[in-house]
PDB file of N, CA and C in Angstrom:
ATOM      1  N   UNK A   1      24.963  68.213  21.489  1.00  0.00           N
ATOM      2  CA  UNK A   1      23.839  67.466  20.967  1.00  0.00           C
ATOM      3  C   UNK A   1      23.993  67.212  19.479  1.00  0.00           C
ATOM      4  N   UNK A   2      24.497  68.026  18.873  1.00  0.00           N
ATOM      5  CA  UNK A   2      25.126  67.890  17.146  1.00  0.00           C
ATOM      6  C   UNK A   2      25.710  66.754  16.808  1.00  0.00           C
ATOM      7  N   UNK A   3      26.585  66.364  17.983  1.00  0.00           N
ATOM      8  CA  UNK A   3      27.410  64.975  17.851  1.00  0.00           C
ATOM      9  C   UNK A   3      26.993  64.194  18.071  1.00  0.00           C
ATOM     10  N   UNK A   4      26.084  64.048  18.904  1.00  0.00           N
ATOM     11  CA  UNK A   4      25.104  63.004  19.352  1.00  0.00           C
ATOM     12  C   UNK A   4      24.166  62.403  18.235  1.00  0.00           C
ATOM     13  N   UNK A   5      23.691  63.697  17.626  1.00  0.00           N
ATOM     14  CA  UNK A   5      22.607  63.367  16.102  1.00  0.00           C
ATOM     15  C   UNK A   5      23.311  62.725  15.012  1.00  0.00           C
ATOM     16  N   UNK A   6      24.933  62.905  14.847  1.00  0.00           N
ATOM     17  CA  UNK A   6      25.436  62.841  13.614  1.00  0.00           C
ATOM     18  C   UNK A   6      25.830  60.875  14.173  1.00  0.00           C
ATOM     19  N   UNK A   7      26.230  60.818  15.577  1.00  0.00           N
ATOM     20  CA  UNK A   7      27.263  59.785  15.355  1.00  0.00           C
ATOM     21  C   UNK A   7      26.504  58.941  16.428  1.00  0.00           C
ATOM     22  N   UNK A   8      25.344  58.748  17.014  1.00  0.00           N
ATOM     23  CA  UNK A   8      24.660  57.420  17.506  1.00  0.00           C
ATOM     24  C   UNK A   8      23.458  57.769  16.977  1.00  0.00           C
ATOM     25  N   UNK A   9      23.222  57.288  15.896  1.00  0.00           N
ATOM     26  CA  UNK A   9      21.803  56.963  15.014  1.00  0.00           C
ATOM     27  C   UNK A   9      21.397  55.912  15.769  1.00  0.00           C
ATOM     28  N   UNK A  10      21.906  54.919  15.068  1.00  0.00           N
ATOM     29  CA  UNK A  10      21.377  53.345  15.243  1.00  0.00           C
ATOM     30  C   UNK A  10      22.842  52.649  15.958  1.00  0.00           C
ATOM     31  N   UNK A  11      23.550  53.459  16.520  1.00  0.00           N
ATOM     32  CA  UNK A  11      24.631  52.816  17.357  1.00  0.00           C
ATOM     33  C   UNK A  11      25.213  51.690  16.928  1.00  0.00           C
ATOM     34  N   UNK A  12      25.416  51.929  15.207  1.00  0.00           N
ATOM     35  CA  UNK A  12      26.133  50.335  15.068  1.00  0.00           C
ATOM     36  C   UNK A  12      28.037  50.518  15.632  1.00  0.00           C
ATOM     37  N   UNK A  13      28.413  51.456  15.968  1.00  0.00           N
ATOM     38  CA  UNK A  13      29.510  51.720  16.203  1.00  0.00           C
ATOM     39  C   UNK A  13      30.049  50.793  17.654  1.00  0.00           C
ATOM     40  N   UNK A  14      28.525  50.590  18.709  1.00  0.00           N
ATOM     41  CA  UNK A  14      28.814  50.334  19.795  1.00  0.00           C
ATOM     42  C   UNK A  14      29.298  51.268  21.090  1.00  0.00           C
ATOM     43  N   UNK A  15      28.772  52.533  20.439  1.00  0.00           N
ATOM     44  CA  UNK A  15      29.173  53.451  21.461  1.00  0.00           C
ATOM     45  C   UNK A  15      28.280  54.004  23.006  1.00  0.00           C
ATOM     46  N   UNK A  16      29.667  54.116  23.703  1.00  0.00           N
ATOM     47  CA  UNK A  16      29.028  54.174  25.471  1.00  0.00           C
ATOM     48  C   UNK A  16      28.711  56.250  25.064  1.00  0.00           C
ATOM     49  N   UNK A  17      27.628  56.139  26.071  1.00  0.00           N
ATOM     50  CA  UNK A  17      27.756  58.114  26.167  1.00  0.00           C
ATOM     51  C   UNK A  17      27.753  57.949  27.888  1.00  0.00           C
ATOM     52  N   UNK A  18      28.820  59.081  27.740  1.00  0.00           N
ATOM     53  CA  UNK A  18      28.931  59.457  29.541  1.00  0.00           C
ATOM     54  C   UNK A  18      28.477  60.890  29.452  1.00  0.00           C
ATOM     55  N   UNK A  19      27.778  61.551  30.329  1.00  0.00           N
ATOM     56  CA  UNK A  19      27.146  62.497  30.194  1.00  0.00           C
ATOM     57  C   UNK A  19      26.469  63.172  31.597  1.00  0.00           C
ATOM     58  N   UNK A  20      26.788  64.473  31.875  1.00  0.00           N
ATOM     59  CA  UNK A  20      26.104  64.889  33.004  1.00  0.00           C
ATOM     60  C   UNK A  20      24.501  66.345  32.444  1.00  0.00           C
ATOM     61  N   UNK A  21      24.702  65.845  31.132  1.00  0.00           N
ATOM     62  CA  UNK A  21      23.622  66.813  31.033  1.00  0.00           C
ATOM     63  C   UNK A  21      21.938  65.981  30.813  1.00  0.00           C
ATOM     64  N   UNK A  22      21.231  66.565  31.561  1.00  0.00           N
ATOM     65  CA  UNK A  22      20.185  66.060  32.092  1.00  0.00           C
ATOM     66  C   UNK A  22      18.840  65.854  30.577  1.00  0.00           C
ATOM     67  N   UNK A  23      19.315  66.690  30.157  1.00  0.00           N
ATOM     68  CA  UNK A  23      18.069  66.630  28.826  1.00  0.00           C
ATOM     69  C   UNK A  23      18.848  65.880  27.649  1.00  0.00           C
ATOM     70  N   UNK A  24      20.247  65.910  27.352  1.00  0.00           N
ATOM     71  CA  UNK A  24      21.114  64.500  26.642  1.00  0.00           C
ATOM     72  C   UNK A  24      20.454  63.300  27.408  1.00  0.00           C
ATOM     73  N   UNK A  25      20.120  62.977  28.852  1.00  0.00           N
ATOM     74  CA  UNK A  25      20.216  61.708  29.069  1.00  0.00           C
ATOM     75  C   UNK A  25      19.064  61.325  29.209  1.00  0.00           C
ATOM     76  N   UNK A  26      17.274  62.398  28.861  1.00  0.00           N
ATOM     77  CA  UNK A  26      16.518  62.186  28.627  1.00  0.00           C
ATOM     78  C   UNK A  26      16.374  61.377  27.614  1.00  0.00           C
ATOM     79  N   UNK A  27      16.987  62.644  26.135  1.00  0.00           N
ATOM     80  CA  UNK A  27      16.881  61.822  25.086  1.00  0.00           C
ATOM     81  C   UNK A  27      17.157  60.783  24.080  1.00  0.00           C
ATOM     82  N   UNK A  28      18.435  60.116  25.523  1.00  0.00           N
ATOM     83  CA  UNK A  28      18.977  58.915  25.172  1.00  0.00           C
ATOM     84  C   UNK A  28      18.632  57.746  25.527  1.00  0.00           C
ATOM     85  N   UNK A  29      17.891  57.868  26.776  1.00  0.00           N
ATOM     86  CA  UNK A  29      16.697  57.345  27.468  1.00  0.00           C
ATOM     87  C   UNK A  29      15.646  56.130  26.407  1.00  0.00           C
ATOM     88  N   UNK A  30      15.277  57.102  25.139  1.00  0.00           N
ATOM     89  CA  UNK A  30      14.318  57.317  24.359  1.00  0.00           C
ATOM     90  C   UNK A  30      14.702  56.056  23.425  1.00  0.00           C
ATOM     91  N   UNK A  31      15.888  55.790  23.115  1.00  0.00           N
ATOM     92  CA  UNK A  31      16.378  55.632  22.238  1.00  0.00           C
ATOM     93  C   UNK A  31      16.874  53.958  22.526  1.00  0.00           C
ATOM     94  N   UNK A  32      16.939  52.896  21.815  1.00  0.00           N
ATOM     95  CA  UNK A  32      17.209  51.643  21.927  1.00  0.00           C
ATOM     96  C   UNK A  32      19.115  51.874  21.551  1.00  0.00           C
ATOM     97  N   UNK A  33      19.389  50.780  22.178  1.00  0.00           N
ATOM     98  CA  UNK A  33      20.983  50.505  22.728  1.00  0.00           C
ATOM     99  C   UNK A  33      21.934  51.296  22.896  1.00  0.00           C
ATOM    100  N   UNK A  34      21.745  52.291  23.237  1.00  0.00           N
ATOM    101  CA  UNK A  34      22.764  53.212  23.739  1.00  0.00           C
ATOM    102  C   UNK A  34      23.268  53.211  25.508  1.00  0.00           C
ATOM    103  N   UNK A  35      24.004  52.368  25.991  1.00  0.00           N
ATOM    104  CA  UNK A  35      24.359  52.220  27.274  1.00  0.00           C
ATOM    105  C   UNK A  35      24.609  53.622  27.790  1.00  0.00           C
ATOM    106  N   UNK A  36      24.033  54.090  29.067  1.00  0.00           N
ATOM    107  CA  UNK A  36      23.888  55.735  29.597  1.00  0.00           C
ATOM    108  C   UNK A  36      25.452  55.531  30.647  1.00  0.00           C
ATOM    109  N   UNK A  37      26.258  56.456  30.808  1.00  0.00           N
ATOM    110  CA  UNK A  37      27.202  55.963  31.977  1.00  0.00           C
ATOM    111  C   UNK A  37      27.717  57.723  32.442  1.00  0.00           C
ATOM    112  N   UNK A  38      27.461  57.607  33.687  1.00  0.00           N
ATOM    113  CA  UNK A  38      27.435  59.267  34.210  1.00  0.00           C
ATOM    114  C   UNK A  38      27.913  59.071  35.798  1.00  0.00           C
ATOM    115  N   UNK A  39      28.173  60.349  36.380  1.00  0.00           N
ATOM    116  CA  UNK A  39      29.195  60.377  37.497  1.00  0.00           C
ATOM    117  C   UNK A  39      27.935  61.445  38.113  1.00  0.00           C
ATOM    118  N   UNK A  40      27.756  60.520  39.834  1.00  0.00           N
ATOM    119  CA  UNK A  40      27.029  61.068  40.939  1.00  0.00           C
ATOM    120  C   UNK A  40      28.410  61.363  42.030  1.00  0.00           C
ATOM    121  N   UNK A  41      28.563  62.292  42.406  1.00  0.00           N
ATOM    122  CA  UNK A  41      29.680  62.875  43.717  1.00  0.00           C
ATOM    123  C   UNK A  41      30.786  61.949  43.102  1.00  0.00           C
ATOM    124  N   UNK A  42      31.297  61.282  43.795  1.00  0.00           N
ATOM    125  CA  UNK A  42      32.665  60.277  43.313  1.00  0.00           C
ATOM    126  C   UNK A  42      32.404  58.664  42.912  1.00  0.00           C
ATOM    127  N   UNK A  43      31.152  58.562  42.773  1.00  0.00           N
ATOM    128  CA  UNK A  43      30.942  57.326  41.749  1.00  0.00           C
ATOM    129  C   UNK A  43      30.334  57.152  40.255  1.00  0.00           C
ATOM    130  N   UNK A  44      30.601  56.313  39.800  1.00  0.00           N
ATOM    131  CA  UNK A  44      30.647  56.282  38.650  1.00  0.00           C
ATOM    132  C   UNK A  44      29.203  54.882  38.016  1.00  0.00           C
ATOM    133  N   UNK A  45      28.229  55.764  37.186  1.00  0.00           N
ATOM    134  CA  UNK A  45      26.967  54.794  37.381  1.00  0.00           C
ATOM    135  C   UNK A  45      26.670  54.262  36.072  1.00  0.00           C
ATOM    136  N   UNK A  46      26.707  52.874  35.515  1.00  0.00           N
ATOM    137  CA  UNK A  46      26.580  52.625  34.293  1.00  0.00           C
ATOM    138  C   UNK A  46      24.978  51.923  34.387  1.00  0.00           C
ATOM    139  N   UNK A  47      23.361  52.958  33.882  1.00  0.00           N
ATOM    140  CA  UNK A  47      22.536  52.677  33.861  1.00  0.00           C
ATOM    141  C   UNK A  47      22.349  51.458  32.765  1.00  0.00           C
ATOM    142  N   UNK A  48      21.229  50.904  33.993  1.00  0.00           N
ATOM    143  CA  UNK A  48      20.761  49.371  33.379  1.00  0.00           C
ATOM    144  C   UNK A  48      19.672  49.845  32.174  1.00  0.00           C
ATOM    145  N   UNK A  49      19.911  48.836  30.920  1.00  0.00           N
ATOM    146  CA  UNK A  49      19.203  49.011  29.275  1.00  0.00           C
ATOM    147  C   UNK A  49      18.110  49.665  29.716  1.00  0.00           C
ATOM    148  N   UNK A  50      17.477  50.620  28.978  1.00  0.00           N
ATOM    149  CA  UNK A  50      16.002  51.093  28.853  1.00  0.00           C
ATOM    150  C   UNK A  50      15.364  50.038  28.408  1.00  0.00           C
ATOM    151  N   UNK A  51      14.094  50.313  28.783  1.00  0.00           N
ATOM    152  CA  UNK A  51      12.641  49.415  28.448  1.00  0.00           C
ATOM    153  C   UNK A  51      12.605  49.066  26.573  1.00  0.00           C
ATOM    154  N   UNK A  52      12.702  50.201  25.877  1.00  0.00           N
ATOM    155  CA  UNK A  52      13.093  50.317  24.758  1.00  0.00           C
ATOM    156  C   UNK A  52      13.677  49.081  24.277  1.00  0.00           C
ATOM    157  N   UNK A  53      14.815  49.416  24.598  1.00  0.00           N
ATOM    158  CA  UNK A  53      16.550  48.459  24.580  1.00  0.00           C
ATOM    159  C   UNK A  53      15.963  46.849  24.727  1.00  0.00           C
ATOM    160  N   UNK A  54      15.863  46.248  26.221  1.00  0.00           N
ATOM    161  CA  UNK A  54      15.096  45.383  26.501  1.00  0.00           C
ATOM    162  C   UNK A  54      14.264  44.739  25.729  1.00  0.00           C
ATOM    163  N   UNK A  55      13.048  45.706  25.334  1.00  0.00           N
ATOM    164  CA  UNK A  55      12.444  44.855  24.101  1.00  0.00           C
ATOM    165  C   UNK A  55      12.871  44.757  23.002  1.00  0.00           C
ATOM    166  N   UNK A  56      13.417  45.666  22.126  1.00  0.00           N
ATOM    167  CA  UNK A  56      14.332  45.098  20.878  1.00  0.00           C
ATOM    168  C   UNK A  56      15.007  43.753  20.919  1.00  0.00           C
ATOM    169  N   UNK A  57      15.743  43.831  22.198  1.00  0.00           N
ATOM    170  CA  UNK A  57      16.760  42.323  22.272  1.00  0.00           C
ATOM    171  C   UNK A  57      16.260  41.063  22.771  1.00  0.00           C
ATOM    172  N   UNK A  58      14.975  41.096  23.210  1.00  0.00           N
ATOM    173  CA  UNK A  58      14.064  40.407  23.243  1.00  0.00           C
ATOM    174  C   UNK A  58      13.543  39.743  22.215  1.00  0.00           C
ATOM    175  N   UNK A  59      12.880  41.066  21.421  1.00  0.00           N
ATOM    176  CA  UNK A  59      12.389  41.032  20.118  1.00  0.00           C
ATOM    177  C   UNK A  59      13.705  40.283  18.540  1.00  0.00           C
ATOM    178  N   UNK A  60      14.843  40.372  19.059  1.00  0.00           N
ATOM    179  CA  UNK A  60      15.996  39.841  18.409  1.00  0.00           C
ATOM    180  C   UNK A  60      16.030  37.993  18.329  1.00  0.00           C
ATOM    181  N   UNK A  61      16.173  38.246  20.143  1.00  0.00           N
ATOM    182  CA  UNK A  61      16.332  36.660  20.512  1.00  0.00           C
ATOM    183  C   UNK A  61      15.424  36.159  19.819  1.00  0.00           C
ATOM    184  N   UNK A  62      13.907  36.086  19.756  1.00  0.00           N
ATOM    185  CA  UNK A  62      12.828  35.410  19.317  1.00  0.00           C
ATOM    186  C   UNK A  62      12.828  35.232  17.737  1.00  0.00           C
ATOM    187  N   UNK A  63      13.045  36.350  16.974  1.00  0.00           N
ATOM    188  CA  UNK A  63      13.812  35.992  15.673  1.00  0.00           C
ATOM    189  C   UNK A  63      14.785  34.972  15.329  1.00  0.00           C
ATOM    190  N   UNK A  64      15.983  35.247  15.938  1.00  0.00           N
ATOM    191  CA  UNK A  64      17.542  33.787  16.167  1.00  0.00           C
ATOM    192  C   UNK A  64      16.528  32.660  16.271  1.00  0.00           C
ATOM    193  N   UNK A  65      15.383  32.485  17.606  1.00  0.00           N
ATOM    194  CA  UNK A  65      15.103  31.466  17.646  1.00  0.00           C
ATOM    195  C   UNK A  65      14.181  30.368  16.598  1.00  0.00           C
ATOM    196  N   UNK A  66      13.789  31.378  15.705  1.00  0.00           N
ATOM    197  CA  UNK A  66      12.677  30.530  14.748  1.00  0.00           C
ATOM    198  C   UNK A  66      13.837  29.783  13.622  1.00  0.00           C
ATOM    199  N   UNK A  67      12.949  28.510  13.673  1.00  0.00           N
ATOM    200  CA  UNK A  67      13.887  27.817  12.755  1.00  0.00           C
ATOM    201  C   UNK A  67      13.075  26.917  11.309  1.00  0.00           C
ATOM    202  N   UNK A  68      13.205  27.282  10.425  1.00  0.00           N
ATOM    203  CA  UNK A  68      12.759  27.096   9.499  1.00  0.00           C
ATOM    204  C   UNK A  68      12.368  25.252   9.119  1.00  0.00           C
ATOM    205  N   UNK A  69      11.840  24.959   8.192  1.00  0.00           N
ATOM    206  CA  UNK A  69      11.595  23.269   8.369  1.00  0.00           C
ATOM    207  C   UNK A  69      12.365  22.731   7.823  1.00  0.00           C
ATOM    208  N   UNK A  70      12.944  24.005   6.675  1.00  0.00           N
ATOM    209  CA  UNK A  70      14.046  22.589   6.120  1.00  0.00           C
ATOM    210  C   UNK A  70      15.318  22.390   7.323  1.00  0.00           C
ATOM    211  N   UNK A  71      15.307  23.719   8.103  1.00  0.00           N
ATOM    212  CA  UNK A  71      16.504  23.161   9.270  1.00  0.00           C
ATOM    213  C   UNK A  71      16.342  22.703  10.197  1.00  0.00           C
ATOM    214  N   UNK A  72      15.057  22.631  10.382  1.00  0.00           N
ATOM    215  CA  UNK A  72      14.272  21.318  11.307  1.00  0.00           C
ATOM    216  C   UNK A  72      14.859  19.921  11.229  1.00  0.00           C
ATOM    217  N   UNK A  73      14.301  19.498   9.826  1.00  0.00           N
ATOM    218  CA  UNK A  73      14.200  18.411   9.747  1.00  0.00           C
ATOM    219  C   UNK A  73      16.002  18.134   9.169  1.00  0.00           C
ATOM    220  N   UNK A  74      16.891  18.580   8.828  1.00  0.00           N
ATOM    221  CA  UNK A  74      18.326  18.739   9.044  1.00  0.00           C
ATOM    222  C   UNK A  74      18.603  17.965   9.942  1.00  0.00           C
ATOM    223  N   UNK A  75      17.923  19.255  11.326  1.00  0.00           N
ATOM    224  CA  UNK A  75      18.451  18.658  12.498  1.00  0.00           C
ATOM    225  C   UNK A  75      18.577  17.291  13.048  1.00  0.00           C
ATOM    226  N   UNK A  76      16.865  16.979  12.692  1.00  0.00           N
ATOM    227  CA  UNK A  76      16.504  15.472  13.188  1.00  0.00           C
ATOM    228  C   UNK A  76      17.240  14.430  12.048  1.00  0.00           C
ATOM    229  N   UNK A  77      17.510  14.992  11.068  1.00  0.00           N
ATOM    230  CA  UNK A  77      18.456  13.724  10.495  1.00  0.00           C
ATOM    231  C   UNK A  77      20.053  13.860  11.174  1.00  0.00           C
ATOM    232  N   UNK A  78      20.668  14.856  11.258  1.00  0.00           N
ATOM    233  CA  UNK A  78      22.288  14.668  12.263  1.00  0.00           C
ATOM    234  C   UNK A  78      21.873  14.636  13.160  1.00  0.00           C
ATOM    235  N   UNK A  79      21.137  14.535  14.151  1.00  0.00           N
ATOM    236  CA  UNK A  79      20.609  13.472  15.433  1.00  0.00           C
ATOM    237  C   UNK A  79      20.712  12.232  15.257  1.00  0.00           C
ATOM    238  N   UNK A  80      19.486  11.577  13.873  1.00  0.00           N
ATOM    239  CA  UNK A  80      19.564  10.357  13.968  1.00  0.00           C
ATOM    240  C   UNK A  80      20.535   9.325  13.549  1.00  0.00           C
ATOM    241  N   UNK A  81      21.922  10.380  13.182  1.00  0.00           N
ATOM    242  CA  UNK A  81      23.451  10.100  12.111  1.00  0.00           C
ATOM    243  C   UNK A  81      24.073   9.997  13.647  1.00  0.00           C
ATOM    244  N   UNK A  82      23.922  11.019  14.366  1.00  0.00           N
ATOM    245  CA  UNK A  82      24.674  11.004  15.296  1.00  0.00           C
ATOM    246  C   UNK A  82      24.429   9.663  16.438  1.00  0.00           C
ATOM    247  N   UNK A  83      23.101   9.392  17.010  1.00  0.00           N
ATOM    248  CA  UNK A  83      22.613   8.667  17.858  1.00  0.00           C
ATOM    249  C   UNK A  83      23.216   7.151  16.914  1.00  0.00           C
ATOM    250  N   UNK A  84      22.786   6.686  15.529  1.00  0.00           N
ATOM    251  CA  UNK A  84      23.555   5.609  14.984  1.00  0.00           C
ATOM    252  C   UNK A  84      25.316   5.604  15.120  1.00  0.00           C
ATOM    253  N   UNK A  85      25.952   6.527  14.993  1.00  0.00           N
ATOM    254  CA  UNK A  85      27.186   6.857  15.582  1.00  0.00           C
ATOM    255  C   UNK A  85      27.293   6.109  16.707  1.00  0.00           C
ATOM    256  N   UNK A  86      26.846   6.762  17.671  1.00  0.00           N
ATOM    257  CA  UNK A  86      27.777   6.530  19.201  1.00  0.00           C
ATOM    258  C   UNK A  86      26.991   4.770  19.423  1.00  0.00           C
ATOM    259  N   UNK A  87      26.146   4.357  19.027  1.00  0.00           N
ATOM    260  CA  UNK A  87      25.706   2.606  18.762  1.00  0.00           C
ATOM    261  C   UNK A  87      26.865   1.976  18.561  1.00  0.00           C
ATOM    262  N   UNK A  88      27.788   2.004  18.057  1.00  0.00           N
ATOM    263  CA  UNK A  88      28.668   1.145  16.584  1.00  0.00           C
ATOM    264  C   UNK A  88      30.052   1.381  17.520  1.00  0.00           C
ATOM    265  N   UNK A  89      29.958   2.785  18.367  1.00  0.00           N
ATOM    266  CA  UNK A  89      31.518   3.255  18.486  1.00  0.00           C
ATOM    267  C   UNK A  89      31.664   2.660  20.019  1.00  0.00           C
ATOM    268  N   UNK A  90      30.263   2.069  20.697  1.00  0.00           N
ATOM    269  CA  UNK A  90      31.077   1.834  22.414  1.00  0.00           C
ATOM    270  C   UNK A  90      31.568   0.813  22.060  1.00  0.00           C
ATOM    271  N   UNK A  91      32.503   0.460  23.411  1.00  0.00           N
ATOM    272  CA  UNK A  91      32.814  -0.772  23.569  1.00  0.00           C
ATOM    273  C   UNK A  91      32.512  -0.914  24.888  1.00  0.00           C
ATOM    274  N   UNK A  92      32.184  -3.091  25.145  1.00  0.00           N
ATOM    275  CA  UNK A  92      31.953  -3.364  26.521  1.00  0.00           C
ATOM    276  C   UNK A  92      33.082  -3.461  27.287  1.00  0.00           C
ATOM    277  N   UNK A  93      32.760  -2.706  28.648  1.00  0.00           N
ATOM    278  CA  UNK A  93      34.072  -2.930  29.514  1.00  0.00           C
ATOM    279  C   UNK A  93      33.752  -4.276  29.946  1.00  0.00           C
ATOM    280  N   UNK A  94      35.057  -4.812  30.172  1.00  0.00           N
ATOM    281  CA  UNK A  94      35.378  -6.311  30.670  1.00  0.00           C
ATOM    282  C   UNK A  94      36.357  -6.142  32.147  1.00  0.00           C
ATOM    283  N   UNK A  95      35.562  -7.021  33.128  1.00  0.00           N
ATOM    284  CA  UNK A  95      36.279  -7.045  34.119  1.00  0.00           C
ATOM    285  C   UNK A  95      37.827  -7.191  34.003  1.00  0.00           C
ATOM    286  N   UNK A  96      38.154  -6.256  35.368  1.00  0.00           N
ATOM    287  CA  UNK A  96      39.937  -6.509  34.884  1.00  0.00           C
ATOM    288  C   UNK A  96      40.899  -7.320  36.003  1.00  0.00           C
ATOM    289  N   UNK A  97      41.766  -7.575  35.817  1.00  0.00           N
ATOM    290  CA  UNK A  97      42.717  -8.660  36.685  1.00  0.00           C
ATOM    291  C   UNK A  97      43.034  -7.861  37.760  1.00  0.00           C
ATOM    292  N   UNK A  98      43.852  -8.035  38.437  1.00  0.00           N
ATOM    293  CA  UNK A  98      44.248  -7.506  39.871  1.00  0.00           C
ATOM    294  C   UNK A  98      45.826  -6.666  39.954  1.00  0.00           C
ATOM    295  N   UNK A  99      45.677  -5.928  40.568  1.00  0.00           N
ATOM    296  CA  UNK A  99      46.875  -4.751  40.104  1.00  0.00           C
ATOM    297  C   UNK A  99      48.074  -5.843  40.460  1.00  0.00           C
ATOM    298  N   UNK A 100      49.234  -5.301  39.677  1.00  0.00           N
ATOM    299  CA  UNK A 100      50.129  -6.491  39.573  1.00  0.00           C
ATOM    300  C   UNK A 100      51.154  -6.002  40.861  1.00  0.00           C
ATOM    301  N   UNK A 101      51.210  -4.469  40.985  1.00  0.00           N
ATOM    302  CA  UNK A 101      51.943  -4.059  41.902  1.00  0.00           C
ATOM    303  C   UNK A 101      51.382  -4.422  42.979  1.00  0.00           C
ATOM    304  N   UNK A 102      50.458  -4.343  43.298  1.00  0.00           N
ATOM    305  CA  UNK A 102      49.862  -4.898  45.044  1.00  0.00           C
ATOM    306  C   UNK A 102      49.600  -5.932  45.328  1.00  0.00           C
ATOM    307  N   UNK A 103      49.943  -7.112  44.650  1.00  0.00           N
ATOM    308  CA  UNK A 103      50.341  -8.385  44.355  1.00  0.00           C
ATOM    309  C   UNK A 103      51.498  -9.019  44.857  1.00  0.00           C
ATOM    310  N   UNK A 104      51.671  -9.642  46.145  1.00  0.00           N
ATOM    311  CA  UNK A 104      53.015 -10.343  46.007  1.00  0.00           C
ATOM    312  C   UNK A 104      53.422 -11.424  45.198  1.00  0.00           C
ATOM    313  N   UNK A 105      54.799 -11.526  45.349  1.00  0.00           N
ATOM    314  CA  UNK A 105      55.246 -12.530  43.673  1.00  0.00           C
ATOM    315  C   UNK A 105      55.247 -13.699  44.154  1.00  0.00           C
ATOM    316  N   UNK A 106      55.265 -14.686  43.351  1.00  0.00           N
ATOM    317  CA  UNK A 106      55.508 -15.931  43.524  1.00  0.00           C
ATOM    318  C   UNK A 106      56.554 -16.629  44.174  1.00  0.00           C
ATOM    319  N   UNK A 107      56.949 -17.620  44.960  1.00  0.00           N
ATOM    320  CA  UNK A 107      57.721 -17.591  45.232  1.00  0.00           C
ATOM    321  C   UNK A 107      58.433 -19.292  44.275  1.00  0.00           C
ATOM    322  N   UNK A 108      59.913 -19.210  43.576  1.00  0.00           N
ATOM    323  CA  UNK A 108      60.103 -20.371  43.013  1.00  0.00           C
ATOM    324  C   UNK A 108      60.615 -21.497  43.352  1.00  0.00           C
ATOM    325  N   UNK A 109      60.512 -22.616  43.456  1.00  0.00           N
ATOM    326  CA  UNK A 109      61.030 -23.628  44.243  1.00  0.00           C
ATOM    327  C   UNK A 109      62.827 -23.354  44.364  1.00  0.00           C
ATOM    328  N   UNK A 110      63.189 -23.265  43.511  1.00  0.00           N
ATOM    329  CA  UNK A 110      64.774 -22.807  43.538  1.00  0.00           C
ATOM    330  C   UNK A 110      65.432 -21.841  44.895  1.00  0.00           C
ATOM    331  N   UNK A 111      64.465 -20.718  44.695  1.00  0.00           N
ATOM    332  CA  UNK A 111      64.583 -19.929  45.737  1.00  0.00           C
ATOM    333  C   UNK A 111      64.845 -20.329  47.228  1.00  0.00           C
ATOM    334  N   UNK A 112      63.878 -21.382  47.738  1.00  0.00           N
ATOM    335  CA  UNK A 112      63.620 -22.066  48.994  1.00  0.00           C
ATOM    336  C   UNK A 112      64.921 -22.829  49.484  1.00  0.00           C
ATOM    337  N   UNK A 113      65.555 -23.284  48.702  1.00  0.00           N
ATOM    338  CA  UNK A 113      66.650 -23.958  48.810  1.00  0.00           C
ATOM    339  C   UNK A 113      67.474 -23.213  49.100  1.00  0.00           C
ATOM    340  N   UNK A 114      68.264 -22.219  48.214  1.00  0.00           N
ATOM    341  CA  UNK A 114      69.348 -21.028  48.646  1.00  0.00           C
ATOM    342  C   UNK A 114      69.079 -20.770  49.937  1.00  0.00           C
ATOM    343  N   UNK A 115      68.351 -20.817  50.962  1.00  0.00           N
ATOM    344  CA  UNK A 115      68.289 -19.885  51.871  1.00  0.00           C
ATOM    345  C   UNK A 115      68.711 -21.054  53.092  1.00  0.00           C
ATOM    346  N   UNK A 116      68.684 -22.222  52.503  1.00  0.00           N
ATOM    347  CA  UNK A 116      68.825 -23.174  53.951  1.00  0.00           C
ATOM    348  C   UNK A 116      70.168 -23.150  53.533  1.00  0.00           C
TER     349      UNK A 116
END
């Protein structure tokens, strides 16, 4: 438990605990992002985030998502840079001629003659 106190505080390390002791995995339980991973008979069980956990990264996402006005309105100007962009850059397709390979050739008056 000494090691536990000194070296997953705030788990910026990213560390997994595997553990078969029952009051360690209480009080890890307790604790936001620490992934629990422990062995029942011959399998091996990597418990899903605590409630804790869950809401922090919840509570994260919704932060990322707020976006301030000056990068608001940023946005809506490289939108309206972009949308004038792709205006200027199509071009119209124009019907096209007939494949030349599946085409038989012409035949030349010259030709007609050689053969009699």
């Amino acid at each position: 438990k000494q090691w536990y106190q000194r070296r997953v505080r705030g788990n910026s390390e990213h560390y997994l605990v595997a553990t078969q002791d029952k009051e360690l995995m209480q009080e890890l339980r307790q604790k936001s992002g620490i992934p629990l991973l422990y062995l029942s008979g011959c399998t091996l069980y990597l418990e899903s985030p605590s409630y804790q956990s869950r809401n922090e990264a919840e509570e994260q996402q919704r932060n990322q998502d707020l976006l301030t006005d000056f990068e608001k309105e940023t946005i809506k100007q490289l939108k309206a840079e972009r949308s004038e962009e792709r205006k200027v850059s199509r071009k119209r397709k124009r019907p096209k001629g007939p494949n030349p390979l599946s085409c038989k050739k012409k035949k030349s008056e010259g030709e007609g003659k050689k053969k009699k």
